[in-house]
C-alpha atoms as a PDB file:
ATOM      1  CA  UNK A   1       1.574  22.239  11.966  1.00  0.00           C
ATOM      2  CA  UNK A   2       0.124  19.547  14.255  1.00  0.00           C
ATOM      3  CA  UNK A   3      -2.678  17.179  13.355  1.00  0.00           C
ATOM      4  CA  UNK A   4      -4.758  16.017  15.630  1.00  0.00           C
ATOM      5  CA  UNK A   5      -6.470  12.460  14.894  1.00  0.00           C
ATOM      6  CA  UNK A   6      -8.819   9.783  16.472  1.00  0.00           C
ATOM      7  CA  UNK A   7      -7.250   7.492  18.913  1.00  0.00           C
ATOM      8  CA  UNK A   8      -5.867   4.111  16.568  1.00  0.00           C
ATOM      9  CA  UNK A   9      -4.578   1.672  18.576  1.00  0.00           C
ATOM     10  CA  UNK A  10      -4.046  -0.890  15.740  1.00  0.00           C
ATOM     11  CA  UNK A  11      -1.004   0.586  14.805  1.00  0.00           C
ATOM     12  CA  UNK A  12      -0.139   0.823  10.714  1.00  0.00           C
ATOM     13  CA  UNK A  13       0.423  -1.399   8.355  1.00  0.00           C
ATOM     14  CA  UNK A  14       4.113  -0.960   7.657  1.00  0.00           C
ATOM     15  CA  UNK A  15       4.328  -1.966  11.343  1.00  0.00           C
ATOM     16  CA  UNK A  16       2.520  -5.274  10.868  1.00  0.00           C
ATOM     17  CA  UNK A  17       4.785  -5.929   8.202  1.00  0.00           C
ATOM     18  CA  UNK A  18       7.850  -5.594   9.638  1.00  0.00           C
ATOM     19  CA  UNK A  19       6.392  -7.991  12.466  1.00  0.00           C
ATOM     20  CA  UNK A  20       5.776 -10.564   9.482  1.00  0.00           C
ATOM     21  CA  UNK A  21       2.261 -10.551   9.110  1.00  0.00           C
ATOM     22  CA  UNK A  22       1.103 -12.541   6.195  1.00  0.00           C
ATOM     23  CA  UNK A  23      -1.854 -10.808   5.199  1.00  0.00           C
ATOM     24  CA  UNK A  24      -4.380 -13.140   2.898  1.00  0.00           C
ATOM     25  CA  UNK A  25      -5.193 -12.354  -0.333  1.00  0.00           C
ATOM     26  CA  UNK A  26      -9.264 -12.218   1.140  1.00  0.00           C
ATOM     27  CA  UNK A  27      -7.808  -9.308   3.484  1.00  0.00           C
ATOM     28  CA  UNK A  28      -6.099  -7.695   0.756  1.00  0.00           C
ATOM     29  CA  UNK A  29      -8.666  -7.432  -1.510  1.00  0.00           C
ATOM     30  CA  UNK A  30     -11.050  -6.046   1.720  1.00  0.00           C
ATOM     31  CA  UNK A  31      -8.364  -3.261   2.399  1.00  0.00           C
ATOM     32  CA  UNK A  32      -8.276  -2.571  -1.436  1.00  0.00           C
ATOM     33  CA  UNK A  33     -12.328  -2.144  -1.239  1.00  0.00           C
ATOM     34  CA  UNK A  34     -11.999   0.040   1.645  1.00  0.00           C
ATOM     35  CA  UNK A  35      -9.510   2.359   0.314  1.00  0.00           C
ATOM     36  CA  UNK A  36     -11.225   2.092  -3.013  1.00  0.00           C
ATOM     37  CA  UNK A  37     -14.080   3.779  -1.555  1.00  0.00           C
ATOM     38  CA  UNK A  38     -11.798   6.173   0.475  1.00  0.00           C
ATOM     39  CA  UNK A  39     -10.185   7.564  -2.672  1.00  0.00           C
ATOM     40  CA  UNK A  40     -13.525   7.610  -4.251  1.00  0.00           C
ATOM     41  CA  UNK A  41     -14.985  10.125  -1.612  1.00  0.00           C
ATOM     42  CA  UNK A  42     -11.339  12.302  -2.049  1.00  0.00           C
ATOM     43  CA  UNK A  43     -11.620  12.564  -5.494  1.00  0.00           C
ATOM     44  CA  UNK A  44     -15.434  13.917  -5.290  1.00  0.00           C
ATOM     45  CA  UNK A  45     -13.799  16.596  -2.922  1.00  0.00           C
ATOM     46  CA  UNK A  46     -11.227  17.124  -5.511  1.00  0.00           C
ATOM     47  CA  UNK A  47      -8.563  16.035  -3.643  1.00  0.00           C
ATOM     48  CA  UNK A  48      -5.654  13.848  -4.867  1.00  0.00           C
ATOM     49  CA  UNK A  49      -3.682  12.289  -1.749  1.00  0.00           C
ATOM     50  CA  UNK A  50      -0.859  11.593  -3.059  1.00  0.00           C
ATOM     51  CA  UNK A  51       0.922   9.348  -0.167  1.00  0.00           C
ATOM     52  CA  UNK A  52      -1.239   6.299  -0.398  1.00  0.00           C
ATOM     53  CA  UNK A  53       1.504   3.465   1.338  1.00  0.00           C
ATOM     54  CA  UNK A  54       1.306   1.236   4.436  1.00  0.00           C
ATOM     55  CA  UNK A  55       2.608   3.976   6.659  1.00  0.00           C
ATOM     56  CA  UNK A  56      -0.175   5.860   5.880  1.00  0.00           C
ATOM     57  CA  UNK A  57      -3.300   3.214   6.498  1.00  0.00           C
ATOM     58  CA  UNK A  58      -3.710   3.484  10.362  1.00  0.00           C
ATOM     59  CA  UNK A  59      -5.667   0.404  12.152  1.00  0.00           C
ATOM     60  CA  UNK A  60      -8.001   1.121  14.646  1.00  0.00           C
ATOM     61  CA  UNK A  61      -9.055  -2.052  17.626  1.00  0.00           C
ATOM     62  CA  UNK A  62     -11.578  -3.517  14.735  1.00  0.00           C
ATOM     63  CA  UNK A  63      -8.944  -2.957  11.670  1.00  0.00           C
ATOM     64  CA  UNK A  64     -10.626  -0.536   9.245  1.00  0.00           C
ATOM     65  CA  UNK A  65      -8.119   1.449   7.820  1.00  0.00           C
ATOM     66  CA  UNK A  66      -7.963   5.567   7.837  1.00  0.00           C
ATOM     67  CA  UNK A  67      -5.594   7.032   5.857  1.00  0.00           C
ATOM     68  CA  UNK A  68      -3.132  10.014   7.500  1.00  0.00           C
ATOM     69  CA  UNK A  69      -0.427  12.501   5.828  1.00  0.00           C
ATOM     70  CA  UNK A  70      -2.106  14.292   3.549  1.00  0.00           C
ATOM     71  CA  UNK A  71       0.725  15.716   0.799  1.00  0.00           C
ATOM     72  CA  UNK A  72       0.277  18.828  -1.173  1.00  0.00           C
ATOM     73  CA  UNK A  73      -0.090  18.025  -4.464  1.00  0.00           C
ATOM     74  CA  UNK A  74       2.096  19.140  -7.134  1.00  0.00           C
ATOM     75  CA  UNK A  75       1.201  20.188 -10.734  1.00  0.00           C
ATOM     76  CA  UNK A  76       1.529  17.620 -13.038  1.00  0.00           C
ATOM     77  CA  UNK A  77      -0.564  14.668 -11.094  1.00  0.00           C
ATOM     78  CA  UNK A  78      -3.866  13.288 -11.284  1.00  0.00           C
ATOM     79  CA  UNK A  79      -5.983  11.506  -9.409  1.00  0.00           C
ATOM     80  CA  UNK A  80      -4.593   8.228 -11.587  1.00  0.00           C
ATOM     81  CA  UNK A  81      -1.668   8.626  -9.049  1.00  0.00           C
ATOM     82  CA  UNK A  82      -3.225   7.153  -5.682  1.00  0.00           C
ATOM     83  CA  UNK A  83      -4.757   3.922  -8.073  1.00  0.00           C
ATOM     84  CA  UNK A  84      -1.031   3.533  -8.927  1.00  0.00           C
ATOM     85  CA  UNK A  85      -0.193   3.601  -5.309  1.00  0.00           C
ATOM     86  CA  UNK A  86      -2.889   1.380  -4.423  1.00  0.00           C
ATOM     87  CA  UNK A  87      -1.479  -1.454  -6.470  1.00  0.00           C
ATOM     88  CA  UNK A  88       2.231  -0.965  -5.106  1.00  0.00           C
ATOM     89  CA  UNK A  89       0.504  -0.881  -1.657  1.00  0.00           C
ATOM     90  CA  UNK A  90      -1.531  -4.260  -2.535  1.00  0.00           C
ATOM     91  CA  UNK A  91       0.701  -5.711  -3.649  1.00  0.00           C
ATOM     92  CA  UNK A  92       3.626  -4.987  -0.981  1.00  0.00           C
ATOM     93  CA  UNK A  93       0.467  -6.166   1.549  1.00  0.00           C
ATOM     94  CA  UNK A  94       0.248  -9.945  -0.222  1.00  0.00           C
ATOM     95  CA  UNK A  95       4.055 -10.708  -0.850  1.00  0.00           C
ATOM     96  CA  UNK A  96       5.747  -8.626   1.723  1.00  0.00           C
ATOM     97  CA  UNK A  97       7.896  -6.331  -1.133  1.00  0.00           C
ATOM     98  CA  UNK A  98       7.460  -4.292  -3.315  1.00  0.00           C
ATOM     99  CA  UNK A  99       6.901  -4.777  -7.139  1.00  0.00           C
ATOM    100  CA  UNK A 100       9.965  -2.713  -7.819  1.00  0.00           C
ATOM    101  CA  UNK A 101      13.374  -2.392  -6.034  1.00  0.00           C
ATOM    102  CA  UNK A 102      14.737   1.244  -6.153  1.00  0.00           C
ATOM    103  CA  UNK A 103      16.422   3.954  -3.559  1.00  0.00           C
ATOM    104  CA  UNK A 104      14.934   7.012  -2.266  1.00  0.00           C
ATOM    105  CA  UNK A 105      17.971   8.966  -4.254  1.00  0.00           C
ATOM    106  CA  UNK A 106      17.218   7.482  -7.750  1.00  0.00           C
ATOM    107  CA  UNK A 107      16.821   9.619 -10.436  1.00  0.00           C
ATOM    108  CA  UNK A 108      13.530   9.933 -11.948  1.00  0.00           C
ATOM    109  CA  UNK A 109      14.669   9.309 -14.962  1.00  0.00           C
ATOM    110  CA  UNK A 110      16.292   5.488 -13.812  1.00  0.00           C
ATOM    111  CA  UNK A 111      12.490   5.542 -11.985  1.00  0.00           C
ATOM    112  CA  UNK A 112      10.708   5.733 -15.273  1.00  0.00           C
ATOM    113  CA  UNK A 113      13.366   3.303 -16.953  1.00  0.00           C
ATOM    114  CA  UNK A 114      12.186   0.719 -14.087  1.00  0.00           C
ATOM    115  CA  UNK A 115       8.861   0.782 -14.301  1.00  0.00           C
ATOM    116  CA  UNK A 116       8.943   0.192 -18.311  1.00  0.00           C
ATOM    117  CA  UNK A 117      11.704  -2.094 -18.480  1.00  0.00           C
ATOM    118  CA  UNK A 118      11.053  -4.302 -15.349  1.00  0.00           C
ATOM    119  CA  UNK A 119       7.572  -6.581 -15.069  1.00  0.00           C
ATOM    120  CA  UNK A 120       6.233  -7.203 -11.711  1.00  0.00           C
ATOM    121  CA  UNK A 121       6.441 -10.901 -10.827  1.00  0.00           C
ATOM    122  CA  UNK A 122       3.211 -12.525  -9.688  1.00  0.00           C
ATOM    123  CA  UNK A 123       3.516 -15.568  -7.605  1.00  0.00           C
ATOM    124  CA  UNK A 124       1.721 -18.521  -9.532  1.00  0.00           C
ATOM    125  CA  UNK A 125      -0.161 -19.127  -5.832  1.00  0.00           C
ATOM    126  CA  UNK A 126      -1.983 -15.996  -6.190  1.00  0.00           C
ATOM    127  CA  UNK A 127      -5.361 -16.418  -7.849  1.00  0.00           C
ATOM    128  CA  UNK A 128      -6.240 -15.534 -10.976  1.00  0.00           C
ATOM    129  CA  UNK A 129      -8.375 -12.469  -9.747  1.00  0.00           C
ATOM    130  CA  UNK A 130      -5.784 -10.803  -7.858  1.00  0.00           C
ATOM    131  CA  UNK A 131      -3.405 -11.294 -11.190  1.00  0.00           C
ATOM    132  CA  UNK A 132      -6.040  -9.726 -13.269  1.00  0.00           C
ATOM    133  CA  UNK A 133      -6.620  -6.595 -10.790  1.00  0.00           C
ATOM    134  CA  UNK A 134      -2.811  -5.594 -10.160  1.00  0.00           C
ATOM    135  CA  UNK A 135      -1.652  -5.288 -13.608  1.00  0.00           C
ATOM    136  CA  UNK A 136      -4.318  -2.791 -14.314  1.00  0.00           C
ATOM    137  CA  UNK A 137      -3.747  -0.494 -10.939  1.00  0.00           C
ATOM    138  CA  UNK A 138       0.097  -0.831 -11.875  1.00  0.00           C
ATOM    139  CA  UNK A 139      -0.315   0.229 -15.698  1.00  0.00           C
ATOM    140  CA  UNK A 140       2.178   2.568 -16.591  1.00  0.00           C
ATOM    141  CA  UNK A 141       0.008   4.264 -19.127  1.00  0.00           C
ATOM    142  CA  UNK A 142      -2.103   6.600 -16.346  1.00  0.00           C
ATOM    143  CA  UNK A 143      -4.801   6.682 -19.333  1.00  0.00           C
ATOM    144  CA  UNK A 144      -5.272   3.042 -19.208  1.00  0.00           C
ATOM    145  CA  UNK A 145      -4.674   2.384 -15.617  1.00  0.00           C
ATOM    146  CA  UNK A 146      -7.622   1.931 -13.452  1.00  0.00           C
ATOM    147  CA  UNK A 147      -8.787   4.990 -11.380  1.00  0.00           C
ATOM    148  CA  UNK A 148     -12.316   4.977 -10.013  1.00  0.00           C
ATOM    149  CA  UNK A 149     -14.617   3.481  -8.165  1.00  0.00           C
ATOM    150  CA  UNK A 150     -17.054   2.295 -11.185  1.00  0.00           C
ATOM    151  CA  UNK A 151     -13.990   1.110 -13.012  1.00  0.00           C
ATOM    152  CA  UNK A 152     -12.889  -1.191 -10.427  1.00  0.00           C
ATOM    153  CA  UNK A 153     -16.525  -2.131  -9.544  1.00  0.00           C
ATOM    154  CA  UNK A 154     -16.680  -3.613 -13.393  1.00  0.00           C
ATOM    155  CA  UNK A 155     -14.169  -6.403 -12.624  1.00  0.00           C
ATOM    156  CA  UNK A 156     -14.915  -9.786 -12.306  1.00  0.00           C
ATOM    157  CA  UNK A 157     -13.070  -9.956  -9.470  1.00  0.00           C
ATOM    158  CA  UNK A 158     -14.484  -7.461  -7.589  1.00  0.00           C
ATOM    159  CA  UNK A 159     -18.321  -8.860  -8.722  1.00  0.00           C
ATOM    160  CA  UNK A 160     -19.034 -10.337  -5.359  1.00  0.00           C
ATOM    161  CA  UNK A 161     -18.570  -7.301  -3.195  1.00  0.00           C
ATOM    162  CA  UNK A 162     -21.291  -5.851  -0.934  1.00  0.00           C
ATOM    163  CA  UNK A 163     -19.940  -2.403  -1.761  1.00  0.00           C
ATOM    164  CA  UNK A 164     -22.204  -0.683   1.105  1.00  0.00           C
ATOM    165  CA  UNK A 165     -21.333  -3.203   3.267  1.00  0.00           C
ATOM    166  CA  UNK A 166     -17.580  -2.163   3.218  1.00  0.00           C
ATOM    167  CA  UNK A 167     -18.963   1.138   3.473  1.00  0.00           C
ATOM    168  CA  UNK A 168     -20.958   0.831   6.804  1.00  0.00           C
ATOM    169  CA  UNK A 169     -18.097  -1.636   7.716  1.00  0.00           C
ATOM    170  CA  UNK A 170     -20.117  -4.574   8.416  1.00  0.00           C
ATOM    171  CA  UNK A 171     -17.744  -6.852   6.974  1.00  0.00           C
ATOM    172  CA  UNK A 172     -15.412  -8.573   9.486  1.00  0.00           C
ATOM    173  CA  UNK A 173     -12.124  -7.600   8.472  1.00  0.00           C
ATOM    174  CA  UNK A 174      -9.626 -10.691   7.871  1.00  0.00           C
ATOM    175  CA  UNK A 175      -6.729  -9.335  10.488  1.00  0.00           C
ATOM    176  CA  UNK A 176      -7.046  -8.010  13.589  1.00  0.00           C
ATOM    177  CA  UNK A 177      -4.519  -6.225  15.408  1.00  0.00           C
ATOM    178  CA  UNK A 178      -4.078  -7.294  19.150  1.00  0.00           C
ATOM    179  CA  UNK A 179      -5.401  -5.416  21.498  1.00  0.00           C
ATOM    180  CA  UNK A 180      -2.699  -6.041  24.014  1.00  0.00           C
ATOM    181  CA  UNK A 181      -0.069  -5.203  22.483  1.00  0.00           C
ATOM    182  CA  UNK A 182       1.114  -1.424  21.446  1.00  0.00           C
ATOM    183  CA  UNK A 183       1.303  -2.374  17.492  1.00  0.00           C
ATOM    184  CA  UNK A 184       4.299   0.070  17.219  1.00  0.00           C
ATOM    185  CA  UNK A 185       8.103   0.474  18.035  1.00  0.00           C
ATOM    186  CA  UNK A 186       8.221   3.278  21.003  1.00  0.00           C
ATOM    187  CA  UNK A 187      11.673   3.073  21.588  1.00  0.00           C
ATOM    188  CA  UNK A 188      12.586   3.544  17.792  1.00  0.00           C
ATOM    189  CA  UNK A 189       9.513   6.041  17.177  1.00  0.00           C
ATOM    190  CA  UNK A 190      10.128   8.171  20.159  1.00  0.00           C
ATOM    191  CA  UNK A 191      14.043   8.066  19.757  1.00  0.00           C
ATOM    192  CA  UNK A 192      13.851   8.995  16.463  1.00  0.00           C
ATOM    193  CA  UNK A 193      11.705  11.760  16.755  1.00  0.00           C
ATOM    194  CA  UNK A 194      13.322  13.416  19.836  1.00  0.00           C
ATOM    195  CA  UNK A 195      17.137  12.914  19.119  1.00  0.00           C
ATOM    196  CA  UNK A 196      17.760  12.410  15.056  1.00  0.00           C
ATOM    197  CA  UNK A 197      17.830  15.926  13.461  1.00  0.00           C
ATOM    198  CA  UNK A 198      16.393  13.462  10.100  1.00  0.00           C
ATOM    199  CA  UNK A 199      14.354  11.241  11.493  1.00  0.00           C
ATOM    200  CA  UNK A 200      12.465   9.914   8.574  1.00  0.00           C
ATOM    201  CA  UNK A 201      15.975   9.344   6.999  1.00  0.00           C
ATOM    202  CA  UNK A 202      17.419   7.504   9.668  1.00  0.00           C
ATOM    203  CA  UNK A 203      14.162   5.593   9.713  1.00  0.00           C
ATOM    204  CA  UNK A 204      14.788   4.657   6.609  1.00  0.00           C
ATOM    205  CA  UNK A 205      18.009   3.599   6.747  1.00  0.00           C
ATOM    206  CA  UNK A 206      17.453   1.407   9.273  1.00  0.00           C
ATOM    207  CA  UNK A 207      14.125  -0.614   7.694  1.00  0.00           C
ATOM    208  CA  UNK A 208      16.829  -0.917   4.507  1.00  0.00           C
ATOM    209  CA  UNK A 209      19.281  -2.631   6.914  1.00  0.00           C
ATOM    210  CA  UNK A 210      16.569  -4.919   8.466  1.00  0.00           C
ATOM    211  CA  UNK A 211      15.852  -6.018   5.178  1.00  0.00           C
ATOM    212  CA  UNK A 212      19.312  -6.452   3.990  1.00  0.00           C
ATOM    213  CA  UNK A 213      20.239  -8.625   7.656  1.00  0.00           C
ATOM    214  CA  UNK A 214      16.972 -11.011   6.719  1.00  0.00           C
ATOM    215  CA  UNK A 215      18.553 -11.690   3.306  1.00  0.00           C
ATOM    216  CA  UNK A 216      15.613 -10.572   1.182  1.00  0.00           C
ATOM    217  CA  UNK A 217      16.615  -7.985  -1.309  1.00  0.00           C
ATOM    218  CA  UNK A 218      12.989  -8.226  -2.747  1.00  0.00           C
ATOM    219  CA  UNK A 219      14.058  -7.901  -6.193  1.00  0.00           C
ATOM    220  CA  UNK A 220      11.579  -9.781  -8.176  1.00  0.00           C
ATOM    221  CA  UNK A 221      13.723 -11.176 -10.713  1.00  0.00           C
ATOM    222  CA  UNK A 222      15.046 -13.812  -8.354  1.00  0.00           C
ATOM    223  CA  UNK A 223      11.187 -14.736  -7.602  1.00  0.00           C
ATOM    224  CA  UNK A 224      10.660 -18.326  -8.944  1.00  0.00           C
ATOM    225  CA  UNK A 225       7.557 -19.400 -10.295  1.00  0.00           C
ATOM    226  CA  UNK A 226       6.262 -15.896 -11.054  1.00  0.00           C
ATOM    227  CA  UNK A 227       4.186 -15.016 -13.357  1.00  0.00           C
ATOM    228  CA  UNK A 228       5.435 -11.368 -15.471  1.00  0.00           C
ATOM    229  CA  UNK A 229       2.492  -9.133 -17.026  1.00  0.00           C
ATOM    230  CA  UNK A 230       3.147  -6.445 -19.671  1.00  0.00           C
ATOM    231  CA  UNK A 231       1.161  -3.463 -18.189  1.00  0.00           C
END
């Protein structure tokens, strides 16, 4: 099957992250807005995407984000799963890792052992707002996590947003890509895709050795001055 899109030369956000872009927490919580409202028109269509992730939120010249891969969902999911995605995604955006360290080949049953046994750590730097949102998109308990639009419109933190603003995209966004450059890897990309019978695997493998050669592991029990919520 072949999808055809728009034209987004901004590249994705996994690709500004690997080039080190610190995004702010006032981007963040724009992006989080965005694809608040994104997920919001989804689930009115009844549709759970079920792939929400960097690789997935495509920048165009002026930075709004469009989402891309559409999975088929599988029984057993809900439309609590993108919210849950949302925070991992947010919070990946503001520290650069992920709130949990695990392998593609871990058993679901070690998965669900993580995410009740290990707390994500939130760096004491990060305001009080974004500390109050994340542990409520990354709740465990699907019934008690956030997941809609008037739910997430009721926080504090959110209080100040022009929510049709966002919508008609007349807010500035806090990052934009440069227009000069390609804002991907065409040699790896292109490589990848034409001579690796697994590409995605081998893609994957390689972003795990990057990380391991800048001597990050990202767990976040070695994260000093952290904060740890019980979710």
């Amino acid at each position: 099957m072949f999808m055809v899109v728009d034209l987004l030369l901004g590249g994705d956000l996994r690709y500004h992250l690997q080039q080190n872009v610190h995004f702010t927490e006032s981007t963040v919580k724009h992006y989080v807005c965005e694809i608040t409202l994104a997920l919001h028109y989804l689930r009115n269509k009844h549709i759970i995407h079920r792939d929400i992730k960097p690789d997935n939120i495509l920048l165009d010249e002026h930075a709004p984000e469009l989402f891309q891969a559409f999975e088929g969902t599988h029984p057993g999911y809900s439309f609590a799963v993108d919210w849950w995605s949302l925070g991992i995604t947010a919070y990946e955006l503001l520290r650069g890792q992920r709130p949990y360290i695990m392998r593609t080949n871990t058993p679901a049953n070690e998965i669900l052992q993580t995410f009740h046994k290990v707390y994500p750590c939130y760096p004491v730097a990060w305001s009080t707002g974004i500390k109050s949102l994340l542990p409520k998109l990354l709740c465990v308990d699907a019934q008690k996590r956030i997941s809609s639009l008037s739910e997430l419109q009721d926080l504090e933190y959110l209080s100040d947003v022009n929510w049709d603003a966002v919508l008609s995209k007349q807010i500035p966004p806090g990052f934009l890509p440069n227009r000069r450059r390609l804002n991907c890897d065409p040699t790896f990309e292109l490589e990848e895709m034409i001579l690796e019978s697994k590409p995605l695997h081998k893609k994957k493998k390689r972003l795990a050795r990057k990380t391991r050669e800048s001597g990050s592991d990202g767990s976040p029990q070695v994260a000093s001055h952290c904060y740890y919520f019980r979710t």
